[in-house]
PDB file of N, CA and C in Angstrom:
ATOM      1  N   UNK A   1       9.224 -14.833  -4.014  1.00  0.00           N
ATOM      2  CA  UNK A   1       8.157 -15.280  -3.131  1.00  0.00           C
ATOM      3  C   UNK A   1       6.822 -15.072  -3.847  1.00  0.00           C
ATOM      4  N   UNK A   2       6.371 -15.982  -3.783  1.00  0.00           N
ATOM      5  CA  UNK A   2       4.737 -15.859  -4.565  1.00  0.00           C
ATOM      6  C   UNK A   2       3.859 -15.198  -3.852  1.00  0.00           C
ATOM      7  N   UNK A   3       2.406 -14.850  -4.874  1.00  0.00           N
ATOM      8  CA  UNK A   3       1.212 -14.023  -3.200  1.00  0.00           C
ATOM      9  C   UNK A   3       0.158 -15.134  -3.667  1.00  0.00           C
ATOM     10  N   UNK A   4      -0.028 -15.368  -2.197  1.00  0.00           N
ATOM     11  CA  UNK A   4      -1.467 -16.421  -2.507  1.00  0.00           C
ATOM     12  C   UNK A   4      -2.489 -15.780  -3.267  1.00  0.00           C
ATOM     13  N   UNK A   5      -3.470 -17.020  -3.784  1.00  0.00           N
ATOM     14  CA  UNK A   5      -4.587 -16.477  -4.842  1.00  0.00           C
ATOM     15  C   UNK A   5      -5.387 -15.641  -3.354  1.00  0.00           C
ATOM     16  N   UNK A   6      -5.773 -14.399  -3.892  1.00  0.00           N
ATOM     17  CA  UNK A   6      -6.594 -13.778  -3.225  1.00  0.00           C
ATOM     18  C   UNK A   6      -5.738 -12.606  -2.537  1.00  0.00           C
ATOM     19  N   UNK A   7      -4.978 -12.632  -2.826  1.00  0.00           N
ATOM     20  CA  UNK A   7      -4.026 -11.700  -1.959  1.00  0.00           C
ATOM     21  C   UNK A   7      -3.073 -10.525  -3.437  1.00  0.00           C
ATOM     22  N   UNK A   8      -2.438  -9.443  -2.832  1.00  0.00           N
ATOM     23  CA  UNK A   8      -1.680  -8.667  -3.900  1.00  0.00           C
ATOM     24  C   UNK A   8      -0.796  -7.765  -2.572  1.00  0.00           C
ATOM     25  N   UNK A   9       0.561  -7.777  -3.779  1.00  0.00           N
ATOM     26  CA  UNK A   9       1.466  -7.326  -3.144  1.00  0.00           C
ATOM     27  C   UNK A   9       1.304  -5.424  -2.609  1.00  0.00           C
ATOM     28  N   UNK A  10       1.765  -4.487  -1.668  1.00  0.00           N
ATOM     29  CA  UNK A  10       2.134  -3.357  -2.018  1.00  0.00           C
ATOM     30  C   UNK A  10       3.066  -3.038  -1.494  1.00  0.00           C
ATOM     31  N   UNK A  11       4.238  -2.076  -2.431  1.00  0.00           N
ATOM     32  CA  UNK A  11       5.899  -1.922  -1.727  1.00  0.00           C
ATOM     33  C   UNK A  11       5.495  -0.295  -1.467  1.00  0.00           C
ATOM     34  N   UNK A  12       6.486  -0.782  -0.071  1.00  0.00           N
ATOM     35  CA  UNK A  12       6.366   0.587   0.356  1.00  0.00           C
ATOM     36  C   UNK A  12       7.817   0.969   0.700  1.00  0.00           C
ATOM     37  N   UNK A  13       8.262   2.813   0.314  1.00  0.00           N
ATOM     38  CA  UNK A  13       9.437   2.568   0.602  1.00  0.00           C
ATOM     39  C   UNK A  13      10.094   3.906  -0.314  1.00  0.00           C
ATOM     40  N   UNK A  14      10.826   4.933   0.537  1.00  0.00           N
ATOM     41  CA  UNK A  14      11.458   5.657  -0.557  1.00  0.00           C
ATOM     42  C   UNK A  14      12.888   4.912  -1.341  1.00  0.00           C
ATOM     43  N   UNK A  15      13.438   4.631  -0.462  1.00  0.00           N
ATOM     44  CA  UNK A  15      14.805   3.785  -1.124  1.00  0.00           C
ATOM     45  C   UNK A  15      15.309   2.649  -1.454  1.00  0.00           C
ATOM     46  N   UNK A  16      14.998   1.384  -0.396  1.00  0.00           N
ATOM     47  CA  UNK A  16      14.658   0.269  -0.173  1.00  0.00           C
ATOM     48  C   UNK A  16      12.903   0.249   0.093  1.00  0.00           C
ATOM     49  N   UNK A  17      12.198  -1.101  -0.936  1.00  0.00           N
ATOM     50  CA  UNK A  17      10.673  -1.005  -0.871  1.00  0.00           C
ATOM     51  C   UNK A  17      10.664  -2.387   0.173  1.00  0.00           C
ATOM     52  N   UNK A  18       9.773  -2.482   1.082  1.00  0.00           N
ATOM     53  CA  UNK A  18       9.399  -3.549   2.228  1.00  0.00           C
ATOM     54  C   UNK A  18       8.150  -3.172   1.124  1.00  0.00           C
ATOM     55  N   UNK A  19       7.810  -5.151   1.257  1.00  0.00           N
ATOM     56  CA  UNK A  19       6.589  -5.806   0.789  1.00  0.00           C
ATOM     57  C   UNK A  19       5.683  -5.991   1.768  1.00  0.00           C
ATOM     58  N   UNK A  20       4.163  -5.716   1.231  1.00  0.00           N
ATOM     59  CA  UNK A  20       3.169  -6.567   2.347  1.00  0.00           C
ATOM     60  C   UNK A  20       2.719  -6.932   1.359  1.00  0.00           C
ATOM     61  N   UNK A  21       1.635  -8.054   1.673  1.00  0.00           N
ATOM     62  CA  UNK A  21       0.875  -8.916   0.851  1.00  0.00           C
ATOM     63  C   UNK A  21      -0.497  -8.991   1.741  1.00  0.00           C
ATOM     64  N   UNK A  22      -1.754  -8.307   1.012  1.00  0.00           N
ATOM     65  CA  UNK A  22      -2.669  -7.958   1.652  1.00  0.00           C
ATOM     66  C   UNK A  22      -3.733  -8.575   0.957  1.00  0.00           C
ATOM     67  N   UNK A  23      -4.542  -8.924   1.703  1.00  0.00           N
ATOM     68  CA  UNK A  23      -6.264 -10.016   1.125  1.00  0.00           C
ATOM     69  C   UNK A  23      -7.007  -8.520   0.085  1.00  0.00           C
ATOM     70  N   UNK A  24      -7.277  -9.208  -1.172  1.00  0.00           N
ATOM     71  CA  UNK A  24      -7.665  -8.408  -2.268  1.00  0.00           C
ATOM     72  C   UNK A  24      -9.119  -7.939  -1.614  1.00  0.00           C
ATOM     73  N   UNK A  25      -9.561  -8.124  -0.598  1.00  0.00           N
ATOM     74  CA  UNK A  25     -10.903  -7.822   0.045  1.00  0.00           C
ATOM     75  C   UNK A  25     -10.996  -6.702   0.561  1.00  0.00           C
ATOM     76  N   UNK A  26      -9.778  -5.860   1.044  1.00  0.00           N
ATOM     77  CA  UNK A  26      -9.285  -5.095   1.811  1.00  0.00           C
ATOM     78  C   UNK A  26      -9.958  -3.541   0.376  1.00  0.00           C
ATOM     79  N   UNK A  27      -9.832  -3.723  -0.647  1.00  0.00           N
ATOM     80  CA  UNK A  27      -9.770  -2.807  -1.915  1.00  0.00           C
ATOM     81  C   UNK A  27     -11.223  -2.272  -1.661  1.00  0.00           C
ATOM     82  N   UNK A  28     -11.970  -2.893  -1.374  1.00  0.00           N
ATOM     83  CA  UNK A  28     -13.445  -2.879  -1.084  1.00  0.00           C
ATOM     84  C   UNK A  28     -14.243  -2.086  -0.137  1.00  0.00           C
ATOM     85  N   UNK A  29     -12.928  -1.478   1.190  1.00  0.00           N
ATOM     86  CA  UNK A  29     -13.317  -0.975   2.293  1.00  0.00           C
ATOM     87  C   UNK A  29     -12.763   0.359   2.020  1.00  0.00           C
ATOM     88  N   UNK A  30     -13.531   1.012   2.431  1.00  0.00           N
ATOM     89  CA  UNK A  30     -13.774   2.521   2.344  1.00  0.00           C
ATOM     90  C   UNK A  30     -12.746   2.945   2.876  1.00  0.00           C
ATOM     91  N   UNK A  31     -12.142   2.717   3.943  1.00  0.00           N
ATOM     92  CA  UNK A  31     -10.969   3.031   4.750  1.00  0.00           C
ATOM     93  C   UNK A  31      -9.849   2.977   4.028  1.00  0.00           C
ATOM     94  N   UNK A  32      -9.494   1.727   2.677  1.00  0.00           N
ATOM     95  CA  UNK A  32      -8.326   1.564   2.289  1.00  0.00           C
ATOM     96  C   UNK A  32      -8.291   2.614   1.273  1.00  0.00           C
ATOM     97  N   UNK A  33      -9.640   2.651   0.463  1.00  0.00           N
ATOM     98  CA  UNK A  33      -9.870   3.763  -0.414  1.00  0.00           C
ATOM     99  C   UNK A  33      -9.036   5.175  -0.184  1.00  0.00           C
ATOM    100  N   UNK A  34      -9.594   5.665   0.842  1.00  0.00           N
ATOM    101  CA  UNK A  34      -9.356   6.818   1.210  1.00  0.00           C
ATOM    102  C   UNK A  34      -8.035   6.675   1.705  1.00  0.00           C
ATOM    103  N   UNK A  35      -7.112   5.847   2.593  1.00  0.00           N
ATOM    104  CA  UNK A  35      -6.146   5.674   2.614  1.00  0.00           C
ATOM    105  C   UNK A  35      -5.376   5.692   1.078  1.00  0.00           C
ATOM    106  N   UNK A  36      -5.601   4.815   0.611  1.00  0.00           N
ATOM    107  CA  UNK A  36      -4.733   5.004  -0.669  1.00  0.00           C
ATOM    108  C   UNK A  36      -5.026   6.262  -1.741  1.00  0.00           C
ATOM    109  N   UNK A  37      -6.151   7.174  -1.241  1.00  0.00           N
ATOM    110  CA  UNK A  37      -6.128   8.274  -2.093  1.00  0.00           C
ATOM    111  C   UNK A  37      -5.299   9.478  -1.565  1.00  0.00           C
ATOM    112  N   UNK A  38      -5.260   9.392  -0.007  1.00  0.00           N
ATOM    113  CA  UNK A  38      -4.123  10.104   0.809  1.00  0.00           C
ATOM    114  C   UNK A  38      -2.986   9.907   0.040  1.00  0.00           C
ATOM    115  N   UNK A  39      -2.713   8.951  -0.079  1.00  0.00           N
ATOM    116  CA  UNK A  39      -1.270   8.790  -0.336  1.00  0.00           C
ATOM    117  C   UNK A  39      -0.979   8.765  -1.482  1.00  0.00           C
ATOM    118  N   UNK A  40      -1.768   9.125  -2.565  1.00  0.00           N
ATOM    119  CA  UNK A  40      -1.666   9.096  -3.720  1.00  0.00           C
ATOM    120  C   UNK A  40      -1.775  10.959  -4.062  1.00  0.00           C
ATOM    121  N   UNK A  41      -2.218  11.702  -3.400  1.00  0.00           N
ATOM    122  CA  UNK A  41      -2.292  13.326  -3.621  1.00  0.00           C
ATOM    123  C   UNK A  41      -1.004  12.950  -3.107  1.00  0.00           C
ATOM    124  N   UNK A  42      -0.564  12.935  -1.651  1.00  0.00           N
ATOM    125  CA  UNK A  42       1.068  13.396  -1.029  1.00  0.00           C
ATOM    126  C   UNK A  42       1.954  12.966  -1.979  1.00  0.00           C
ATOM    127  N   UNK A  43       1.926  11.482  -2.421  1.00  0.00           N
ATOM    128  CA  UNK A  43       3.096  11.015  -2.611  1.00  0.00           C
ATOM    129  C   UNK A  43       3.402  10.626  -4.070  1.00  0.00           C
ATOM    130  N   UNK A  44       2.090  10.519  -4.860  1.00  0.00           N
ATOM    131  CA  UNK A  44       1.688   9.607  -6.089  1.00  0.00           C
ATOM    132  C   UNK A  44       2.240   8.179  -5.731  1.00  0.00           C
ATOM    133  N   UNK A  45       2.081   7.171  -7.014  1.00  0.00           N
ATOM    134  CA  UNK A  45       2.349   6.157  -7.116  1.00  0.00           C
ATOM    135  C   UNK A  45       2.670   5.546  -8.189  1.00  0.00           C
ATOM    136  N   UNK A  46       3.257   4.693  -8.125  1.00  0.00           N
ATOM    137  CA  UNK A  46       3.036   3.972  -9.710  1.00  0.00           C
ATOM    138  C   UNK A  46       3.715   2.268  -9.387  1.00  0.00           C
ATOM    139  N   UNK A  47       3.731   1.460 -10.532  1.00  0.00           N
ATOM    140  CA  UNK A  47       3.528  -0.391 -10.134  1.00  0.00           C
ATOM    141  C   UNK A  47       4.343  -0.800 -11.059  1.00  0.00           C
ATOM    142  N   UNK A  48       5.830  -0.012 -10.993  1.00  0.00           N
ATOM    143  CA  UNK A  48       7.518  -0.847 -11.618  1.00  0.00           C
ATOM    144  C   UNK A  48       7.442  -2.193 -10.891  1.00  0.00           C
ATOM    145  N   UNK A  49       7.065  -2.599  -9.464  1.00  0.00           N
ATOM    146  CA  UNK A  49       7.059  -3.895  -8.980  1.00  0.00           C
ATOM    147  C   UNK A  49       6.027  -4.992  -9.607  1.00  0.00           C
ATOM    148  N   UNK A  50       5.253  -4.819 -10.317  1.00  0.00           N
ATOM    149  CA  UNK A  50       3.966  -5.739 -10.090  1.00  0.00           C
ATOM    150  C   UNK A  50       2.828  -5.449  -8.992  1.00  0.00           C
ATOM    151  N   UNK A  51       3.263  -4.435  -8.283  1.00  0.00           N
ATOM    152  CA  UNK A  51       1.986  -4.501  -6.839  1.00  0.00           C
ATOM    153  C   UNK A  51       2.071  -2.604  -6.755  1.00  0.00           C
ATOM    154  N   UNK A  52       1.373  -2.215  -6.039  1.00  0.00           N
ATOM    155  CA  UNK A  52       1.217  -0.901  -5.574  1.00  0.00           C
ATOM    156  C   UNK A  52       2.134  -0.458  -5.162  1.00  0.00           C
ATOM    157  N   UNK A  53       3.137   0.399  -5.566  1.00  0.00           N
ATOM    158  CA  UNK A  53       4.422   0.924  -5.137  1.00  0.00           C
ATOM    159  C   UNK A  53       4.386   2.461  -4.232  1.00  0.00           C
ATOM    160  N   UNK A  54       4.531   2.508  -3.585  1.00  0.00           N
ATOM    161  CA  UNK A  54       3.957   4.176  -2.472  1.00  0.00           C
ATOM    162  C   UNK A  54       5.640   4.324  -2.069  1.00  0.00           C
ATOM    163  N   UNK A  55       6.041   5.178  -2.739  1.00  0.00           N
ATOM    164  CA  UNK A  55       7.433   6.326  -2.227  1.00  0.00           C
ATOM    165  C   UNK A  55       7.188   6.950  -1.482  1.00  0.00           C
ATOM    166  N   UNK A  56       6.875   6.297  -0.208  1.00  0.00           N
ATOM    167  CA  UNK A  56       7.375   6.915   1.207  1.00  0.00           C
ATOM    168  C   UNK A  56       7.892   6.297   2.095  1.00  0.00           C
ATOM    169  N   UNK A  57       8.235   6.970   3.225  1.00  0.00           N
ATOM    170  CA  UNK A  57       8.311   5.960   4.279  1.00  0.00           C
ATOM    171  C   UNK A  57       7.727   4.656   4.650  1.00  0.00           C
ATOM    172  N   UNK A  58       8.284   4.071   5.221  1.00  0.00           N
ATOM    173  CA  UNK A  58       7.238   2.778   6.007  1.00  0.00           C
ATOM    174  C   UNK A  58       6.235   3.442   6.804  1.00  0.00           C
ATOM    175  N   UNK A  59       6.731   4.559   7.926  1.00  0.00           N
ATOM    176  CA  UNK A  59       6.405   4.934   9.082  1.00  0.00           C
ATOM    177  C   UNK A  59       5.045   6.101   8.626  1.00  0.00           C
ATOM    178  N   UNK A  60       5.450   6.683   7.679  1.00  0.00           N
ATOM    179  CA  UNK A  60       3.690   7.442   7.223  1.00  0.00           C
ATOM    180  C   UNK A  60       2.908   6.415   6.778  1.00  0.00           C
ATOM    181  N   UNK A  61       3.501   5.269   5.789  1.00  0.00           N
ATOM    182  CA  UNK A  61       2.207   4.650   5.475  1.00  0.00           C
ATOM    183  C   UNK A  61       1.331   3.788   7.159  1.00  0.00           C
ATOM    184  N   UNK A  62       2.435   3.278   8.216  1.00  0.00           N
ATOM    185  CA  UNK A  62       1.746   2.884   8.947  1.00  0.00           C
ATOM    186  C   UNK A  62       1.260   3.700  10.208  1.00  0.00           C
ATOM    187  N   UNK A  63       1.667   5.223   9.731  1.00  0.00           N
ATOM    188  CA  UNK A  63       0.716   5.999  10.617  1.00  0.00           C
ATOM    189  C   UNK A  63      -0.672   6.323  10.286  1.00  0.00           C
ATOM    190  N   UNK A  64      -0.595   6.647   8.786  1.00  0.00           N
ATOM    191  CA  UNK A  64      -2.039   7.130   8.171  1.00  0.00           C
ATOM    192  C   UNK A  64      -3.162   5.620   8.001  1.00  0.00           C
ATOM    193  N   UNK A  65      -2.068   4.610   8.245  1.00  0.00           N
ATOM    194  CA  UNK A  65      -3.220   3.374   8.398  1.00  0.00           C
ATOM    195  C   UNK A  65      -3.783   2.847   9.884  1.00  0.00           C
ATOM    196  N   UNK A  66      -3.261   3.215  10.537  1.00  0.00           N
ATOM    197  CA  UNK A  66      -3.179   3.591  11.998  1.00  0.00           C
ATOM    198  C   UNK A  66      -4.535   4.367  12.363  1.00  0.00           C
ATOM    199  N   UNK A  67      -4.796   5.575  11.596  1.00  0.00           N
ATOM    200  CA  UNK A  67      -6.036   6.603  11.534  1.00  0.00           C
ATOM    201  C   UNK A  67      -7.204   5.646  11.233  1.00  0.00           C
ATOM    202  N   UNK A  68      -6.965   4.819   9.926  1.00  0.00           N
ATOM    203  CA  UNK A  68      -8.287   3.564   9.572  1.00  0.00           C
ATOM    204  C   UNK A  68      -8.720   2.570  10.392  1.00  0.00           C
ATOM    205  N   UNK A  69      -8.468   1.941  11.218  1.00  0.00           N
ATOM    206  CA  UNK A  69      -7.959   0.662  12.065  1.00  0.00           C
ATOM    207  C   UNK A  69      -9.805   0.961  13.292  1.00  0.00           C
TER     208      UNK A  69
END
């Protein structure tokens, strides 16, 4: 599956990774910042997929994004 121009993938996922595909605009907001620096002390990261890979749950990443909203 391709990501539209303007958009980038991130897998989330300790065992099986679920994809989102999020507007590259999003990188810009302070909220995602700090979101993705959360989750980068807990969990680290690294980009074997091509996109932002976060080894965790689904359910922490969409709680701690839940806090931004």
């Amino acid at each position: 599956m391709d990501i539209p121009k303007g958009y980038f993938a991130i897998y989330v996922g300790e065992q099986e990774k679920k994809r989102f595909v999020v507007p590259v605009s999003i990188l810009s907001e302070p909220r995602f910042q700090e979101l993705l620096r959360q989750l980068e002390q807990e969990f680290g990261y690294n980009h074997p997929m091509g996109g932002i890979t976060i080894p965790c749950s689904e359910a922490v990443v969409t709680h701690l994004a839940s806090r931004f909203v």
